[in-house]
Protein backbone atom coordinates (compact mmCIF):
# COMPACT_ATOMS: atom_id res chain seq x y z
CA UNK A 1 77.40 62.30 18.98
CA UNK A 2 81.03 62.13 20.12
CA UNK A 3 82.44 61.28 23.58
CA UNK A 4 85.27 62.73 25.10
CA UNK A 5 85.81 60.77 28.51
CA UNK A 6 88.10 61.90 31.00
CA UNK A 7 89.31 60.56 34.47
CA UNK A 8 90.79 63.01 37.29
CA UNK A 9 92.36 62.01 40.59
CA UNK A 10 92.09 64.64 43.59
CA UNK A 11 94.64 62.80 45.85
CA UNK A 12 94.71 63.22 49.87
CA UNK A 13 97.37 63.54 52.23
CA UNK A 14 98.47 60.69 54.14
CA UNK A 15 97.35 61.71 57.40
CA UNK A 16 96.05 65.35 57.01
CA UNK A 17 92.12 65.51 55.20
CA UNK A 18 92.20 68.79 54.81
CA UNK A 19 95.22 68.59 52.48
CA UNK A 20 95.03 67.82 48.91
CA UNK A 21 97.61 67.55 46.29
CA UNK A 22 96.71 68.87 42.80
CA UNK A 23 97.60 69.85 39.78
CA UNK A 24 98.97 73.55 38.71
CA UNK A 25 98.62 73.02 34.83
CA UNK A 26 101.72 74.50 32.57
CA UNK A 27 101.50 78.25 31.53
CA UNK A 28 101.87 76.42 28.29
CA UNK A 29 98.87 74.88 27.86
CA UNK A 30 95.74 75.67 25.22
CA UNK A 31 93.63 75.45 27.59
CA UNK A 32 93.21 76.00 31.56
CA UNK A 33 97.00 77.63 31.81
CA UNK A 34 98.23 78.25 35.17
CA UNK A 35 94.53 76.73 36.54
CA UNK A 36 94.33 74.06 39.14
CA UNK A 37 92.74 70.60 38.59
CA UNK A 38 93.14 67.02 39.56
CA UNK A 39 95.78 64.66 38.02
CA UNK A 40 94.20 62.95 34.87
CA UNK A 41 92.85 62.63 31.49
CA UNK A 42 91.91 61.40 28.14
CA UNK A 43 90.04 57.92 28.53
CA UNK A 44 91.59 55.98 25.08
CA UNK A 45 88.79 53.69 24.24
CA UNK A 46 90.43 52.12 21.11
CA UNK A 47 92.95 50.60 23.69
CA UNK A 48 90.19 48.94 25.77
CA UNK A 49 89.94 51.73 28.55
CA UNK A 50 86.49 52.11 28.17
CA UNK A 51 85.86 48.67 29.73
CA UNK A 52 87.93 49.70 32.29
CA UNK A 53 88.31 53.16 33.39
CA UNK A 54 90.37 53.24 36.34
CA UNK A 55 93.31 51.64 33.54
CA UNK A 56 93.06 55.02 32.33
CA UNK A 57 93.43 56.52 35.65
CA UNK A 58 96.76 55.03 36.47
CA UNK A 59 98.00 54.89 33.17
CA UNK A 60 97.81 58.65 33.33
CA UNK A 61 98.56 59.26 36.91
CA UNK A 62 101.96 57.31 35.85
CA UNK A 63 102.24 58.88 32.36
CA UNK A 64 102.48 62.28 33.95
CA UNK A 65 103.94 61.89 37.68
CA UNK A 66 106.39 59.75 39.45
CA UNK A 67 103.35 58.14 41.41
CA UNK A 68 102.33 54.46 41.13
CA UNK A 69 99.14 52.96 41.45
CA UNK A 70 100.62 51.23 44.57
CA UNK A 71 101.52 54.45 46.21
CA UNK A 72 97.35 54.88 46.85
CA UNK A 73 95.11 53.62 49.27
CA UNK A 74 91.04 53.56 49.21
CA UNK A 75 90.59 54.56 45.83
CA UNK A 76 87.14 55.69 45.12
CA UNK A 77 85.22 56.55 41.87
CA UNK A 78 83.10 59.14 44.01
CA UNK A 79 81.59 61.72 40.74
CA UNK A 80 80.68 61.36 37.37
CA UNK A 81 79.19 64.62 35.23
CA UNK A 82 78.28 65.04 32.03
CA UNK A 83 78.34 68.39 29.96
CA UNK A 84 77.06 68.62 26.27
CA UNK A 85 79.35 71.04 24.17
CA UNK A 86 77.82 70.95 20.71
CA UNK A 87 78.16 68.05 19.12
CA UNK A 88 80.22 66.63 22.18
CA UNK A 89 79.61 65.15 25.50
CA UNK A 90 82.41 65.18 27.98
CA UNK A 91 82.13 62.96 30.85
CA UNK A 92 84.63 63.69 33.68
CA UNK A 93 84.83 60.40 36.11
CA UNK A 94 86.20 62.19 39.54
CA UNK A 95 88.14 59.57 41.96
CA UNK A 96 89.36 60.38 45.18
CA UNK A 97 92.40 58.58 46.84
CA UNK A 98 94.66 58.91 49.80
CA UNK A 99 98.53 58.30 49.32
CA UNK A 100 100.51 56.10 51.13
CA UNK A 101 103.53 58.32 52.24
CA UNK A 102 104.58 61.64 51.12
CA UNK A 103 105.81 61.63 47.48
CA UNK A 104 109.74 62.03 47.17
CA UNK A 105 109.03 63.40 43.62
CA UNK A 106 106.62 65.61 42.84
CA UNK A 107 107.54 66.57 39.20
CA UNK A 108 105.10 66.54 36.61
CA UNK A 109 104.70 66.40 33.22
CA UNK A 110 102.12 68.52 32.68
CA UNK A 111 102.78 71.37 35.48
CA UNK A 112 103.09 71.35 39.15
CA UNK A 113 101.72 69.08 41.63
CA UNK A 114 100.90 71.70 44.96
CA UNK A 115 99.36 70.55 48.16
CA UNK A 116 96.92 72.71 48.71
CA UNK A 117 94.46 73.16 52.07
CA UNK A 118 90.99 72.64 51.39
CA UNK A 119 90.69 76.55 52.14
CA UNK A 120 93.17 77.63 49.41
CA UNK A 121 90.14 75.72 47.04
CA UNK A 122 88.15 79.03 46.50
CA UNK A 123 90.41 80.41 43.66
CA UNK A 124 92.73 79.49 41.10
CA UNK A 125 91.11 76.42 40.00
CA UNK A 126 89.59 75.23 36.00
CA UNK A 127 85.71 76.17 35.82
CA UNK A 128 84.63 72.76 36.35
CA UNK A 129 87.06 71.67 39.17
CA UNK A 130 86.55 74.84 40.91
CA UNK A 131 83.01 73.36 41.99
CA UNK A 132 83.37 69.50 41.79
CA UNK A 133 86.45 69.04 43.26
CA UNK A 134 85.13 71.04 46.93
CA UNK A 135 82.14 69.09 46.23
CA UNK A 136 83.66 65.74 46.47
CA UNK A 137 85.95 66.52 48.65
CA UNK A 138 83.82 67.52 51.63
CA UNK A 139 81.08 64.07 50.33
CA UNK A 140 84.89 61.52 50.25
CA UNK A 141 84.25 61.05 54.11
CA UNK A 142 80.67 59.65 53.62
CA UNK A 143 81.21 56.74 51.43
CA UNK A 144 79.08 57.93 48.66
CA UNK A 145 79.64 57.85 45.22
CA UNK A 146 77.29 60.32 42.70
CA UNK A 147 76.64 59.67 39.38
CA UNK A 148 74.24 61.98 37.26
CA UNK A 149 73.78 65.02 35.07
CA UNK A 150 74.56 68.02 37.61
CA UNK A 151 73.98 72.02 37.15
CA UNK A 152 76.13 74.54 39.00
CA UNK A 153 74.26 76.64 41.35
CA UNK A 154 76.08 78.98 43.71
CA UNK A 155 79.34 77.31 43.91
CA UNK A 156 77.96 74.02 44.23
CA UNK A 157 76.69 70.93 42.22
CA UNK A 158 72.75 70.03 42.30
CA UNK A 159 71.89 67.24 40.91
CA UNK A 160 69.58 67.13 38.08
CA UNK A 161 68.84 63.55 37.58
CA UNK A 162 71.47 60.87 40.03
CA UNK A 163 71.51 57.64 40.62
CA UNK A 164 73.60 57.73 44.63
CA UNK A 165 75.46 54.51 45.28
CA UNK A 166 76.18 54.17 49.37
């Protein structure tokens, strides 16, 4: 069986919680086009990243924006899920952080970055972050980190089997 790992960083205001800024992907892409995620992606395990996944983090957060790993605060690794497509399992490793300041630069390489109210989260977004990115965003307050196989169930996660760090 193959694994396709993949990290993606929902990242918080400075001062406002209820403001998150996200990712618009290109109307150029395969897949998701024009759909709203988190800032992220392919873990490269033949370059070590699998020993240490928030290295994949940054190197993408920098790869595709003008923000730095320094420009965060209170990083937190705060979902993990797990979907099997065929012979594949993708695990998507959902962080959380708050920025320091406002970004001066918000281009992108691989659409727009939008700050978005948590209110604007009920369209627009990719199937999966459409669900787990309201779902950790209303759970980054309590200090709790998931980690588990998870089924979607009105709009939200339930968790099938978890193992809830505090």
């Amino acid at each position: 069986m193959k694994i396709d790992a993949r990290t993606i960083l929902v990242l918080l205001h400075p001062r406002e919680d209820r403001t998150l800024l996200l990712l618009r992907r290109s109307s150029t892409k395969k897949l998701f086009p024009d759909l709203i995620t988190g800032i992220g992606g392919k873990v490269e395990f033949e370059m070590g990243e699998g020993e240490n996944i928030e290295k994949s983090l940054f190197r993408e957060l920098e790869e595709e924006t003008k923000i730095k790993a320094d420009d965060l605060r209170d990083l937190r690794l705060v979902l993990t899920t797990m979907d099997v497509r065929g012979d594949c399992t993708v695990v998507l490793y959902w962080y959380v952080a708050r920025l320091n300041s406002l970004p001066n630069d918000l281009s992108c390489t691989e659409g727009e970055l939008e700050w978005l109210d948590e209110s604007d989260l009920a369209y627009g977004l990719v199937p999966t972050a459409a669900v787990c990115i309201p779902f950790i965003h209303r759970r980054y307050q309590s200090n709790q980190s998931f980690t588990g196989t998870f089924r979607e169930e009105n709009g939200d996660l339930i968790l099938v089997h978890n193992q809830i760090k505090v």
